[in-house]
C-alpha atoms as a PDB file:
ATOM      1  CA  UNK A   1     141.055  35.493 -11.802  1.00  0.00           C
ATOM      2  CA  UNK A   2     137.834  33.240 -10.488  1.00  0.00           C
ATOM      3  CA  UNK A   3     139.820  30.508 -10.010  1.00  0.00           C
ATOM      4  CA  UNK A   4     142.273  32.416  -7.884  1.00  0.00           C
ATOM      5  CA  UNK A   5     139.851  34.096  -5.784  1.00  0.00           C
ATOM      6  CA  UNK A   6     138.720  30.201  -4.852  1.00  0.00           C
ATOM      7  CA  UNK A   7     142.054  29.047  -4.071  1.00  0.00           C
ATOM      8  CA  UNK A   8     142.244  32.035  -2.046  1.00  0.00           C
ATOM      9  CA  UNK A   9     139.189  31.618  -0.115  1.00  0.00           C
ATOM     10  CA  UNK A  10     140.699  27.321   0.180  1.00  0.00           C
ATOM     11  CA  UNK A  11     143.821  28.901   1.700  1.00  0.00           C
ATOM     12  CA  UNK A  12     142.343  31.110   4.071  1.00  0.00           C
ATOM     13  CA  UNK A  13     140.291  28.788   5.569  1.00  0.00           C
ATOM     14  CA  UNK A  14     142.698  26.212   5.714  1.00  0.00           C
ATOM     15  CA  UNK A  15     144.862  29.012   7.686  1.00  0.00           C
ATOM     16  CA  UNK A  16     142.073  30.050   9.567  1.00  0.00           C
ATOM     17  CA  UNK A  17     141.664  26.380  10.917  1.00  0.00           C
ATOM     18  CA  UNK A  18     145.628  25.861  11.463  1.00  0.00           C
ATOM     19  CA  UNK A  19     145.670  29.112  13.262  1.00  0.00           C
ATOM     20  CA  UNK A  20     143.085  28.263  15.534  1.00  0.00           C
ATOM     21  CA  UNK A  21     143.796  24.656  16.360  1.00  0.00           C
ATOM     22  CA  UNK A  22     147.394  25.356  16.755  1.00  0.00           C
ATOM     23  CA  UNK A  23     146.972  28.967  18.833  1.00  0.00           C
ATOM     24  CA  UNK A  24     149.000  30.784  16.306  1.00  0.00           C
ATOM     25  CA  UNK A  25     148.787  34.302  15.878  1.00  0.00           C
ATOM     26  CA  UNK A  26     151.114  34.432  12.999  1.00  0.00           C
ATOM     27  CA  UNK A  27     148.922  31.710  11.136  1.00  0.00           C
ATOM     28  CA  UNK A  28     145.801  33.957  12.196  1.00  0.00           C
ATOM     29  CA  UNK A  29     147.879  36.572  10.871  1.00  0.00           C
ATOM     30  CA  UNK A  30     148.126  35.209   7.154  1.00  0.00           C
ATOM     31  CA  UNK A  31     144.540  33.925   7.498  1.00  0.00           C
ATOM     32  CA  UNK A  32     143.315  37.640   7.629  1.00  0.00           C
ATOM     33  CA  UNK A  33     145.934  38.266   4.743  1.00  0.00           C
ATOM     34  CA  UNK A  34     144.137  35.750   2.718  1.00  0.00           C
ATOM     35  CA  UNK A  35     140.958  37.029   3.498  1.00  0.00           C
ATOM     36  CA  UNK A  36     142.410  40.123   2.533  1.00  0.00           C
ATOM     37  CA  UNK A  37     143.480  38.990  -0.761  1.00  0.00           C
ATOM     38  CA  UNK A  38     140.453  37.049  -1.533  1.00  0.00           C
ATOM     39  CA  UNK A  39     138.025  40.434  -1.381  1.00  0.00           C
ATOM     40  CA  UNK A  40     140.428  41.710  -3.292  1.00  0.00           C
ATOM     41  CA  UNK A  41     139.957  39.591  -6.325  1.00  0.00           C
ATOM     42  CA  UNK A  42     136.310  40.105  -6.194  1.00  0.00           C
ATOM     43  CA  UNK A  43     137.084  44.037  -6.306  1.00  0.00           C
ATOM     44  CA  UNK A  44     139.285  43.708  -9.495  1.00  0.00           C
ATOM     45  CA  UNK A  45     136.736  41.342 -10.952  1.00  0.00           C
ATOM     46  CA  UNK A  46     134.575  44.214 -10.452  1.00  0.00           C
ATOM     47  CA  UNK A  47     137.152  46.977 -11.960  1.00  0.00           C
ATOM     48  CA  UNK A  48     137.326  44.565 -15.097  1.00  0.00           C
ATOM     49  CA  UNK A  49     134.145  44.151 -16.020  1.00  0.00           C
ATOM     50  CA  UNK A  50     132.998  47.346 -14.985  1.00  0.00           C
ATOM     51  CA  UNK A  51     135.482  49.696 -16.808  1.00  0.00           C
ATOM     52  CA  UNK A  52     135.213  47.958 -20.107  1.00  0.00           C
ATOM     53  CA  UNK A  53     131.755  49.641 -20.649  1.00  0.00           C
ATOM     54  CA  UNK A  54     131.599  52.051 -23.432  1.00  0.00           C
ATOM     55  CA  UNK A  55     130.986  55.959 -22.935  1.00  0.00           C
ATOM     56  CA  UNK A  56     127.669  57.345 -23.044  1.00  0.00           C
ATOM     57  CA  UNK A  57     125.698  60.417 -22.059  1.00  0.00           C
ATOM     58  CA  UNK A  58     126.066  60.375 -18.282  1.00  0.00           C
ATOM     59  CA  UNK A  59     130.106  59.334 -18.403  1.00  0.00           C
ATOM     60  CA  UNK A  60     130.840  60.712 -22.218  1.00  0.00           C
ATOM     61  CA  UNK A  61     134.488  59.964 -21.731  1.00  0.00           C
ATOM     62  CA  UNK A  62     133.787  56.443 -20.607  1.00  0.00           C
ATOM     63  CA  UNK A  63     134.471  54.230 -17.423  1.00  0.00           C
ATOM     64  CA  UNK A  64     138.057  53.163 -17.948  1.00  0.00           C
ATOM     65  CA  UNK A  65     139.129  54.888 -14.020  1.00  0.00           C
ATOM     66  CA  UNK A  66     136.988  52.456 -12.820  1.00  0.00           C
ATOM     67  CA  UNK A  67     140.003  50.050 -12.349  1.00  0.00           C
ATOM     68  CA  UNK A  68     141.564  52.791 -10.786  1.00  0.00           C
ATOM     69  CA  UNK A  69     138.510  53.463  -7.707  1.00  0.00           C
ATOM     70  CA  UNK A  70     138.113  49.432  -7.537  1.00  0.00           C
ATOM     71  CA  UNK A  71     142.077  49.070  -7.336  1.00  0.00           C
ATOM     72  CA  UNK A  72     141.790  52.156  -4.129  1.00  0.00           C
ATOM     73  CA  UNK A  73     139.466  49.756  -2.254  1.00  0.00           C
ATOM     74  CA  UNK A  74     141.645  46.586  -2.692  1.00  0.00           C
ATOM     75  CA  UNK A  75     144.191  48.902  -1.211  1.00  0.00           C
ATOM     76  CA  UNK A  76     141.811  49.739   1.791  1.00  0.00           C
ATOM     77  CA  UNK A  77     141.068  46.091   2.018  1.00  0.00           C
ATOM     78  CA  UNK A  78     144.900  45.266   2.262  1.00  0.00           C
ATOM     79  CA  UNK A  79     144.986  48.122   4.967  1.00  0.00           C
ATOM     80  CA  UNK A  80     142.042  46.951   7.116  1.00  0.00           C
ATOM     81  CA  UNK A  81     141.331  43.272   6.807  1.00  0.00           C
ATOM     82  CA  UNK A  82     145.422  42.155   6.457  1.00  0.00           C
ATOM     83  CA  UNK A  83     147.469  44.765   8.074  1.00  0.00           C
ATOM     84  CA  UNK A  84     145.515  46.080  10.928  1.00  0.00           C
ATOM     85  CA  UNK A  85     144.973  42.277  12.174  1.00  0.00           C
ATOM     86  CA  UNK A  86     148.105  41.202  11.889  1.00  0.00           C
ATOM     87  CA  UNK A  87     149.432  44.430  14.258  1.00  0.00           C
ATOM     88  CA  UNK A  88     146.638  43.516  16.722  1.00  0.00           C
ATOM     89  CA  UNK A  89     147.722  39.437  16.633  1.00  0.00           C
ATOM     90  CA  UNK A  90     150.899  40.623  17.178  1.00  0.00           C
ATOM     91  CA  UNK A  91     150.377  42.867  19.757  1.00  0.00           C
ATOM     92  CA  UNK A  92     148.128  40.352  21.601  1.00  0.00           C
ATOM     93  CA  UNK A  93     150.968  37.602  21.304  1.00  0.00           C
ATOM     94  CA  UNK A  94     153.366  39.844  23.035  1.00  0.00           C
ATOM     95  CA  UNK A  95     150.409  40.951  25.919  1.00  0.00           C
ATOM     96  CA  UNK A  96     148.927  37.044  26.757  1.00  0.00           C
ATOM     97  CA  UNK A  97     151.099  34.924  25.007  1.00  0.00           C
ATOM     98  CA  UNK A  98     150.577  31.908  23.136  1.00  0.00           C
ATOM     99  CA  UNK A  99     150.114  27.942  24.469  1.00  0.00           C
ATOM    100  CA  UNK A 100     150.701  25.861  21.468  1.00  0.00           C
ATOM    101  CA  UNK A 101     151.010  21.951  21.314  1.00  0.00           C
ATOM    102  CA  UNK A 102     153.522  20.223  19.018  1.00  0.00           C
ATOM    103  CA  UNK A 103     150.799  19.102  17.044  1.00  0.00           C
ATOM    104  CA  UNK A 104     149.371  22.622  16.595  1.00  0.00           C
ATOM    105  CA  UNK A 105     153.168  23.722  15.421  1.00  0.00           C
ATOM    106  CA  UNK A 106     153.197  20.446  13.022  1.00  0.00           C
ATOM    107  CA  UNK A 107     149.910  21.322  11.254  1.00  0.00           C
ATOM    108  CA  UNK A 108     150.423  24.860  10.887  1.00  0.00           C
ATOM    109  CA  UNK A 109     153.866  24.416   8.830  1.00  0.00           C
ATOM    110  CA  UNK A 110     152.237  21.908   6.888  1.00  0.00           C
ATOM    111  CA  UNK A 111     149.306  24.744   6.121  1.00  0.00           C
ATOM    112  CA  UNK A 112     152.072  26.904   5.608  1.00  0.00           C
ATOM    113  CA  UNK A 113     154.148  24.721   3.327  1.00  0.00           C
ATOM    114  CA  UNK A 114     151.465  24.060   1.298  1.00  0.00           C
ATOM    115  CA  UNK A 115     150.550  28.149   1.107  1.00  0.00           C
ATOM    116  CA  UNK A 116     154.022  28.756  -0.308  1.00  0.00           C
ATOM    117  CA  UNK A 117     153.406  26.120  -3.201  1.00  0.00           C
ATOM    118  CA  UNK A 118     150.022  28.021  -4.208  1.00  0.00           C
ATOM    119  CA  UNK A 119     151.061  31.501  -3.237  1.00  0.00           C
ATOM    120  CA  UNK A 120     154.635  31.019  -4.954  1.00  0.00           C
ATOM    121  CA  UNK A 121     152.983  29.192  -8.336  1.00  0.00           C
ATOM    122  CA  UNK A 122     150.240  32.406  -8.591  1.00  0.00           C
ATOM    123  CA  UNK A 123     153.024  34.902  -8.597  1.00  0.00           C
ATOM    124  CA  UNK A 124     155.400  32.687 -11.290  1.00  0.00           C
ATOM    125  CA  UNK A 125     151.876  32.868 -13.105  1.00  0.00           C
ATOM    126  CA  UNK A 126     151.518  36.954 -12.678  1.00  0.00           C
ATOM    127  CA  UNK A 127     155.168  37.176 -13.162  1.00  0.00           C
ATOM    128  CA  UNK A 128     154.365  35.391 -16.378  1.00  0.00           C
ATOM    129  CA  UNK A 129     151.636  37.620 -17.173  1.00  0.00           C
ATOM    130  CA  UNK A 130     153.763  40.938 -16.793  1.00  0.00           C
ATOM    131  CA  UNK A 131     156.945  39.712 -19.343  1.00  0.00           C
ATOM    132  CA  UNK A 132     153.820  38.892 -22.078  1.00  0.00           C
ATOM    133  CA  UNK A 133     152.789  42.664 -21.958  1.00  0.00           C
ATOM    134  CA  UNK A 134     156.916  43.675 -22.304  1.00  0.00           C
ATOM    135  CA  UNK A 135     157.792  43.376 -18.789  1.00  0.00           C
ATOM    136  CA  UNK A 136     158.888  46.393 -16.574  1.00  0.00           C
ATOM    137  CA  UNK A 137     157.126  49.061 -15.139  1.00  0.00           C
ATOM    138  CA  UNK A 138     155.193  49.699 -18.642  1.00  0.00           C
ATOM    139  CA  UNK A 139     153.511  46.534 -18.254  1.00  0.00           C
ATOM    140  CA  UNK A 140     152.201  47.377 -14.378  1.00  0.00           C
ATOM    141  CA  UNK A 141     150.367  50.433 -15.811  1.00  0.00           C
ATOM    142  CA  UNK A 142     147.153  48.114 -15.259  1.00  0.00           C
ATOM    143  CA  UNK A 143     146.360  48.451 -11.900  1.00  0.00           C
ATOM    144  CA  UNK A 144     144.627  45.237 -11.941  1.00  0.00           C
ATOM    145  CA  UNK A 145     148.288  43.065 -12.340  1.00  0.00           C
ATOM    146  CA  UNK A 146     149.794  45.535 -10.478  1.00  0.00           C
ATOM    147  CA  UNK A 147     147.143  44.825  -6.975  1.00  0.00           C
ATOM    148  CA  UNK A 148     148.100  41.038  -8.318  1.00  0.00           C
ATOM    149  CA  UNK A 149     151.477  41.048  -8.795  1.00  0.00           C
ATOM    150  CA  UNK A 150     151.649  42.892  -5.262  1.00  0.00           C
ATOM    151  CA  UNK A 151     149.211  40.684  -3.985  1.00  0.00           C
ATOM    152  CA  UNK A 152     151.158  37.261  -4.301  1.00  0.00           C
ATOM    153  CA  UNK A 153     154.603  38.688  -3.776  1.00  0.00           C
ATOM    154  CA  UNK A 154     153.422  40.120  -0.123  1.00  0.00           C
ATOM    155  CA  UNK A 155     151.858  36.687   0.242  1.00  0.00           C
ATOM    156  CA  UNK A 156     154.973  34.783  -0.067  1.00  0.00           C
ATOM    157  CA  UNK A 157     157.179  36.637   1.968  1.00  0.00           C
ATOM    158  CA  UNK A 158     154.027  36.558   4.138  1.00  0.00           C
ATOM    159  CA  UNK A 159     153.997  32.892   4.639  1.00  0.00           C
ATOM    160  CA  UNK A 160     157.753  32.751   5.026  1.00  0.00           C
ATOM    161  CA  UNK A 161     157.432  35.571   7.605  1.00  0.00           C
ATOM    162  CA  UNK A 162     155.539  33.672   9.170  1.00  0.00           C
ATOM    163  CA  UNK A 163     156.913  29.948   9.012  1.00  0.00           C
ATOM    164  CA  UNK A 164     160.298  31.535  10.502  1.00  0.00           C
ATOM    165  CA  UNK A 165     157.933  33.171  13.742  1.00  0.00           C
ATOM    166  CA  UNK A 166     156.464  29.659  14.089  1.00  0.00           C
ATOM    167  CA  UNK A 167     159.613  27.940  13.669  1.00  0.00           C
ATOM    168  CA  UNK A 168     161.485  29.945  16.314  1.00  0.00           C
ATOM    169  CA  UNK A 169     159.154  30.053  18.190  1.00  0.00           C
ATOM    170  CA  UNK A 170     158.895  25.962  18.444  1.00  0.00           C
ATOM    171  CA  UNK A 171     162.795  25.859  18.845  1.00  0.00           C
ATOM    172  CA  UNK A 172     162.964  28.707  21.872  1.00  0.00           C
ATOM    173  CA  UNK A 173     159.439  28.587  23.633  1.00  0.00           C
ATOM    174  CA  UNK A 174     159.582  32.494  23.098  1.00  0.00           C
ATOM    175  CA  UNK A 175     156.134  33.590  21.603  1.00  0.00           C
ATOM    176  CA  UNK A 176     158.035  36.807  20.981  1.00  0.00           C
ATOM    177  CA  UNK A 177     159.381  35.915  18.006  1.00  0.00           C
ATOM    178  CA  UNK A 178     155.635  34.819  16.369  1.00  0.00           C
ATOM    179  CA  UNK A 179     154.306  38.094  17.422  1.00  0.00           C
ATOM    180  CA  UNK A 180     157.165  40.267  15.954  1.00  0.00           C
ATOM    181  CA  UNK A 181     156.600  37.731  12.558  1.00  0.00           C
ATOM    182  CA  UNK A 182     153.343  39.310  13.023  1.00  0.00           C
ATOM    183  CA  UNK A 183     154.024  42.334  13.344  1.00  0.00           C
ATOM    184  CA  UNK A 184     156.411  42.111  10.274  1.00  0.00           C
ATOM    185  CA  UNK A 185     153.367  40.712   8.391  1.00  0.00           C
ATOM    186  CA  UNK A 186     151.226  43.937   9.214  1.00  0.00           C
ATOM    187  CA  UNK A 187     154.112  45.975   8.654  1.00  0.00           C
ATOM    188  CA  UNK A 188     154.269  44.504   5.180  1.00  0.00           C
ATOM    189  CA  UNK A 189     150.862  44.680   4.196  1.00  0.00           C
ATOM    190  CA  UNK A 190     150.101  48.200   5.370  1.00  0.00           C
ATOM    191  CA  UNK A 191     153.265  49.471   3.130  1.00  0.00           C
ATOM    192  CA  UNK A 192     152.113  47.737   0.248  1.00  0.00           C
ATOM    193  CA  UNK A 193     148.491  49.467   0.980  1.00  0.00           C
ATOM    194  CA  UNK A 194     149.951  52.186   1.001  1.00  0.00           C
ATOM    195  CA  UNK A 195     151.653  52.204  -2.120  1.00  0.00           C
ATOM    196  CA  UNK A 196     148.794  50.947  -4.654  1.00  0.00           C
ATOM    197  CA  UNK A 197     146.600  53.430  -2.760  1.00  0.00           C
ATOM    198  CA  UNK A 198     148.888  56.646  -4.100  1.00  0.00           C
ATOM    199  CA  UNK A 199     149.053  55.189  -7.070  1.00  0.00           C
ATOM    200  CA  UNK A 200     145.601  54.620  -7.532  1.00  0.00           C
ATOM    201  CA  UNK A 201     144.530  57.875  -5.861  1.00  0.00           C
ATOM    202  CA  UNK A 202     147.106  59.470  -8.169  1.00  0.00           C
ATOM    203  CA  UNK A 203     144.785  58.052 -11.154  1.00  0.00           C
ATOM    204  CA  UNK A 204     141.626  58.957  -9.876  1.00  0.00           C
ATOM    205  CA  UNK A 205     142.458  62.147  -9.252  1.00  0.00           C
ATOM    206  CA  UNK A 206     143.900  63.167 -13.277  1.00  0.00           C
ATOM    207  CA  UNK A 207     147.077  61.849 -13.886  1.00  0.00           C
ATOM    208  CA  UNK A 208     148.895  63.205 -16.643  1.00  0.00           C
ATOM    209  CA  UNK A 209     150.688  60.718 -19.580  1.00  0.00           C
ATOM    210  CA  UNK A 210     153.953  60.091 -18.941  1.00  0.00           C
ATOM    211  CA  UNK A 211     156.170  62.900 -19.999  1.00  0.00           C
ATOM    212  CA  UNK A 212     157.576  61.352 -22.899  1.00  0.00           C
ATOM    213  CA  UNK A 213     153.894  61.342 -24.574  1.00  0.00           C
ATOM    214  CA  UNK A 214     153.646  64.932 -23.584  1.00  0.00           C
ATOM    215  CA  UNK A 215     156.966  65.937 -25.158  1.00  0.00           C
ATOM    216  CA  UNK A 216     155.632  64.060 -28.452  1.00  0.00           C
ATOM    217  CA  UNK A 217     152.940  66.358 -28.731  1.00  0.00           C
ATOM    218  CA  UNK A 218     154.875  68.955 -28.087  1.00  0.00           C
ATOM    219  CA  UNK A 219     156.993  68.689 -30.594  1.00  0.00           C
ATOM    220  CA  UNK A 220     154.485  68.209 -33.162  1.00  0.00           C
ATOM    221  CA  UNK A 221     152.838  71.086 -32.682  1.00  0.00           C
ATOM    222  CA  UNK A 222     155.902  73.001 -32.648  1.00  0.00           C
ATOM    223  CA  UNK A 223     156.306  71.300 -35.975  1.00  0.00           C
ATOM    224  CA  UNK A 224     153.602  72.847 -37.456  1.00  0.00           C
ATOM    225  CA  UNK A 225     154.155  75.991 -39.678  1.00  0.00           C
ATOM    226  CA  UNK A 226     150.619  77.731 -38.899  1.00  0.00           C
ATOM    227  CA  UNK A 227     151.573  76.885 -34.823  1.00  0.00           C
ATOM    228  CA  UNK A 228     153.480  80.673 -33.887  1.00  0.00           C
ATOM    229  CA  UNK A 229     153.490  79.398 -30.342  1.00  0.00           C
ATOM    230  CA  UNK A 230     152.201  76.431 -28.318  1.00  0.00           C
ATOM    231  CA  UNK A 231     151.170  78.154 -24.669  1.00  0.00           C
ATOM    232  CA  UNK A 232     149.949  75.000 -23.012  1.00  0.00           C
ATOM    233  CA  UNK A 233     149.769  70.970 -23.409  1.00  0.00           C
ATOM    234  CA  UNK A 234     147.548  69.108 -20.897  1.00  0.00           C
ATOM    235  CA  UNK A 235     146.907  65.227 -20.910  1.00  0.00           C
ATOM    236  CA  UNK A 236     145.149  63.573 -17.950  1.00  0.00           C
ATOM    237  CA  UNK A 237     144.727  59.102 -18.251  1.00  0.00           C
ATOM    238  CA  UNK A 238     141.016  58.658 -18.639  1.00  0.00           C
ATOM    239  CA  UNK A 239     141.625  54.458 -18.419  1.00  0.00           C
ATOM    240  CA  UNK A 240     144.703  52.337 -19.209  1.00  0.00           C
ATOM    241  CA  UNK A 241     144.294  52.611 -22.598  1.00  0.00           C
ATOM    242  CA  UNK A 242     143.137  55.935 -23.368  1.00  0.00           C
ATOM    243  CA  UNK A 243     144.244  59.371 -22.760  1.00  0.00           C
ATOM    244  CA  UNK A 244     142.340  62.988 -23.158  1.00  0.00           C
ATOM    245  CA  UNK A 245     144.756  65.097 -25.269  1.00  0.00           C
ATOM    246  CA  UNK A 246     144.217  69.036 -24.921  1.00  0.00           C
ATOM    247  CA  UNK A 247     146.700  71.669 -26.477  1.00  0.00           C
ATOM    248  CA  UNK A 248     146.500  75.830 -26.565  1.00  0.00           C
ATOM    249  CA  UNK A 249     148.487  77.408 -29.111  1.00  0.00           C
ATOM    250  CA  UNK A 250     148.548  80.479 -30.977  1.00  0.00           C
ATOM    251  CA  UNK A 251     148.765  80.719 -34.642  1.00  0.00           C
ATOM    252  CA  UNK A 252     150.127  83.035 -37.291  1.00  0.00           C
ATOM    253  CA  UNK A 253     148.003  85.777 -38.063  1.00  0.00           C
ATOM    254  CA  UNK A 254     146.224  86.281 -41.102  1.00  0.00           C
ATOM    255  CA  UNK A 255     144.281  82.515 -41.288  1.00  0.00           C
ATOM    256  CA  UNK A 256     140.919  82.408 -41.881  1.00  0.00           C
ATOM    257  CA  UNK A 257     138.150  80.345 -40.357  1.00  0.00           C
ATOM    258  CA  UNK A 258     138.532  77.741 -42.805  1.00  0.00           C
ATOM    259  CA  UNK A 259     142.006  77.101 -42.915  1.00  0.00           C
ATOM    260  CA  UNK A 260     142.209  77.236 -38.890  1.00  0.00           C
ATOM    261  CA  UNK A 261     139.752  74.467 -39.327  1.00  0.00           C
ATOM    262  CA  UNK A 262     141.446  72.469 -42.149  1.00  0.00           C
ATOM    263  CA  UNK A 263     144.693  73.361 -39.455  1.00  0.00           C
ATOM    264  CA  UNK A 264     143.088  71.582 -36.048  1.00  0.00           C
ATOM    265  CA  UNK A 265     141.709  68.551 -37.939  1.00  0.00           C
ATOM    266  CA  UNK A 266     145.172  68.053 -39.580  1.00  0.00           C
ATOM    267  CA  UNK A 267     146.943  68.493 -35.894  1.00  0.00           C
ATOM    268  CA  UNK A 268     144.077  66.392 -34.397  1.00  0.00           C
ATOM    269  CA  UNK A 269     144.625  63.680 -37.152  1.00  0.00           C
ATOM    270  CA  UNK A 270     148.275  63.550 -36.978  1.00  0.00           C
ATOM    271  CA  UNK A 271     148.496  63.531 -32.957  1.00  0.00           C
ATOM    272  CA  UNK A 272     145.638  60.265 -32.839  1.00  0.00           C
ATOM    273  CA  UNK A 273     148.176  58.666 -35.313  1.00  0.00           C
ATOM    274  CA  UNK A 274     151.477  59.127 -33.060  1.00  0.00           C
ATOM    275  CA  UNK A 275     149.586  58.437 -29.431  1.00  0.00           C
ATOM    276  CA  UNK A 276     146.859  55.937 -30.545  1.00  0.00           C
ATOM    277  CA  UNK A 277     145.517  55.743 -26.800  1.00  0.00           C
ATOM    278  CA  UNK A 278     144.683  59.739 -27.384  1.00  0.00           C
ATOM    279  CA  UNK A 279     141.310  58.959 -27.429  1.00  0.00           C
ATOM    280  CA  UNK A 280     140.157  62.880 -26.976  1.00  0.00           C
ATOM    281  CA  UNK A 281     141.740  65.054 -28.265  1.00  0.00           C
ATOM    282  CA  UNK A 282     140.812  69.275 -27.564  1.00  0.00           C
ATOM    283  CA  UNK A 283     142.335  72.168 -29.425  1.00  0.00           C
ATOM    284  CA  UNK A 284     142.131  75.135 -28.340  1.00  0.00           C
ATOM    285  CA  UNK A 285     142.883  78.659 -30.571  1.00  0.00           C
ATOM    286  CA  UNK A 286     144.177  81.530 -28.252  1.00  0.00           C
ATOM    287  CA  UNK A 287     145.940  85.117 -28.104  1.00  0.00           C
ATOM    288  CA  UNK A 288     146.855  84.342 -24.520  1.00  0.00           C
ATOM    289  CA  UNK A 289     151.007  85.286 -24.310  1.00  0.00           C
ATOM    290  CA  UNK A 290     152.778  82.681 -24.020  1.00  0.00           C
ATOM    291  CA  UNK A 291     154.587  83.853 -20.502  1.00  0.00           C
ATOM    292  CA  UNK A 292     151.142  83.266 -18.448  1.00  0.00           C
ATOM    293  CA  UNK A 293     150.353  80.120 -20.371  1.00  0.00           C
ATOM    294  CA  UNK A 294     154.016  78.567 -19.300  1.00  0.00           C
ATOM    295  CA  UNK A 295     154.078  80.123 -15.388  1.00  0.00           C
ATOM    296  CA  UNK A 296     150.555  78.095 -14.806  1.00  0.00           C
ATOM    297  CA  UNK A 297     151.498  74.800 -12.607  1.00  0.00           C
ATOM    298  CA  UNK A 298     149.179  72.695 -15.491  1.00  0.00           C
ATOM    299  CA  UNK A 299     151.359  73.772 -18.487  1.00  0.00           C
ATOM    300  CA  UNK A 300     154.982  73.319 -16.211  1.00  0.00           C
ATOM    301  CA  UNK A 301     153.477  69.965 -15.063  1.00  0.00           C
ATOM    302  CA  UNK A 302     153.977  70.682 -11.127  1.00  0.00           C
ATOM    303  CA  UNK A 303     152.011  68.070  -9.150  1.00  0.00           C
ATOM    304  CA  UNK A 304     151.131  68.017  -5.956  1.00  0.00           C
ATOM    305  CA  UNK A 305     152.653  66.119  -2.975  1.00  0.00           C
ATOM    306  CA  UNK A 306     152.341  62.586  -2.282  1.00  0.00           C
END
């Protein structure tokens, strides 16, 4: 990831130069999106190192939604530094205009040429990255080569986004087809900000296990002979590979303290060994009917909107 944040901070500055010498807002446009892209990487440098310290008295269930937070502000930085800009290039295109020489138009395809190369051999790499961890959405759970995977893809259909605007623009004289490539470009960007911040938000915020893990549990515990009812199942990610497991249920009557015991280590036991990222795992004895239990919005598993 280092050497990606430098080739980011190379291609940014060589569109930053391009864009000025040849008066191009949708060069200046993808300059900002490199920028962009570049504080990004140091942010999920940060969420890497960061969440992989162990729990202790102050965070007893660890720091594994720190990828999560540091994945929110690569969002915002997306949002801000790439979007915004490009919306306010474009806009600015369409108000002034822009005077550009043929030599300007020349060395800012040639910036952007070379941009594709980079851009469109980082995302083969990512690309690479995600069919290694069994491709599919299972293997974007980490929001780190999810911002990455997002990252490059907006970045090449940045660059050709842009390399069209330019192009047209050379061809017709009309700088309004630069500032709508701009525009497109912020368009882009803020969508894609938008959609790694609800996910990441979503995260932060106690994000149940897929349902399928849920529906495991569940029908383990109904499994279990002592179980006479189970009134609620919660699970909530603590990290990407760990999840905090907590189950109500009701058992038969007549058990003593010892065998309720002997009971909840046995569940405990056998849930760690079906869901191995069930890292906690809380059970909870209760006389609570099972109507109330199943009408709360935790135990249906109603969220809340988007």
């Amino acid at each position: 990831m280092l050497v990606a944040l430098i080739a980011n901070l190379i291609i940014a500055l060589a569109k930053a130069l391009g864009g000025l010498f040849a008066g191009s807002p949708a060069l200046l446009s993808e300059a900002a999106h490199s920028v962009a892209d570049s504080l990004n990487e140091v942010f999920l440098l940060a969420a890497l190192r960061r969440s992989r310290r162990p729990a202790d008295a102050r965070h007893p269930f660890g720091y594994g939604k720190e990828r999560f937070f540091w994945s929110l502000l690569a969002a915002v930085g997306i949002f801000v530094m790439g979007g915004c800009f490009s919306f306010f290039q474009g806009v600015e295109a369409l108000r002034s205009g822009a005077d550009e020489e043929l030599s300007g138009y020349v060395a800012g395809l040639i910036v952007l040429g070379v941009s594709f190369v980079a851009e469109g051999v980082s995302l083969l790499r990512a690309l690479h990255q995600v069919r290694r961890q069994g491709g599919g959405f299972g293997a974007l759970r980490d929001p780190a080569l999810r911002t990455v995977v997002a990252e490059d893809g907006t970045a090449v259909l940045g660059v050709t986004l842009a390399a069209i605007g330019m192009a047209l623009h050379m061809v017709t004289g009309q700088v309004v087809w630069e500032a709508s490539a701009s525009l497109a470009i912020g368009a882009l960007l803020v969508f894609v900000a938008y959609r790694l911040g609800r996910e990441a938000r979503d995260q932060l915020i106690g994000e149940a296990a897929d349902p399928q893990t849920g529906a495991r549990i569940r029908a383990l515990l109904d499994a279990q002979p002592e179980i006479d009812s189970v009134e609620a199942i919660f699970t909530m990610k603590t990290g990407l590979d760990s999840v905090l497991v907590a189950a109500r249920v009701d058992l038969m009557p007549g058990l003593d303290s010892e065998r309720v015991e002997e009971i909840a280590v046995r569940i405990k036991r056998s849930i760690a060994g079906m869901v191995p990222e069930a890292k906690q795992i809380f059970l909870d004895v209760t006389d609570r009917h099972a109507g109330e239990a199943a009408e709360s919005p935790a135990a249906t598993g109603e969220r809340g909107g988007a």
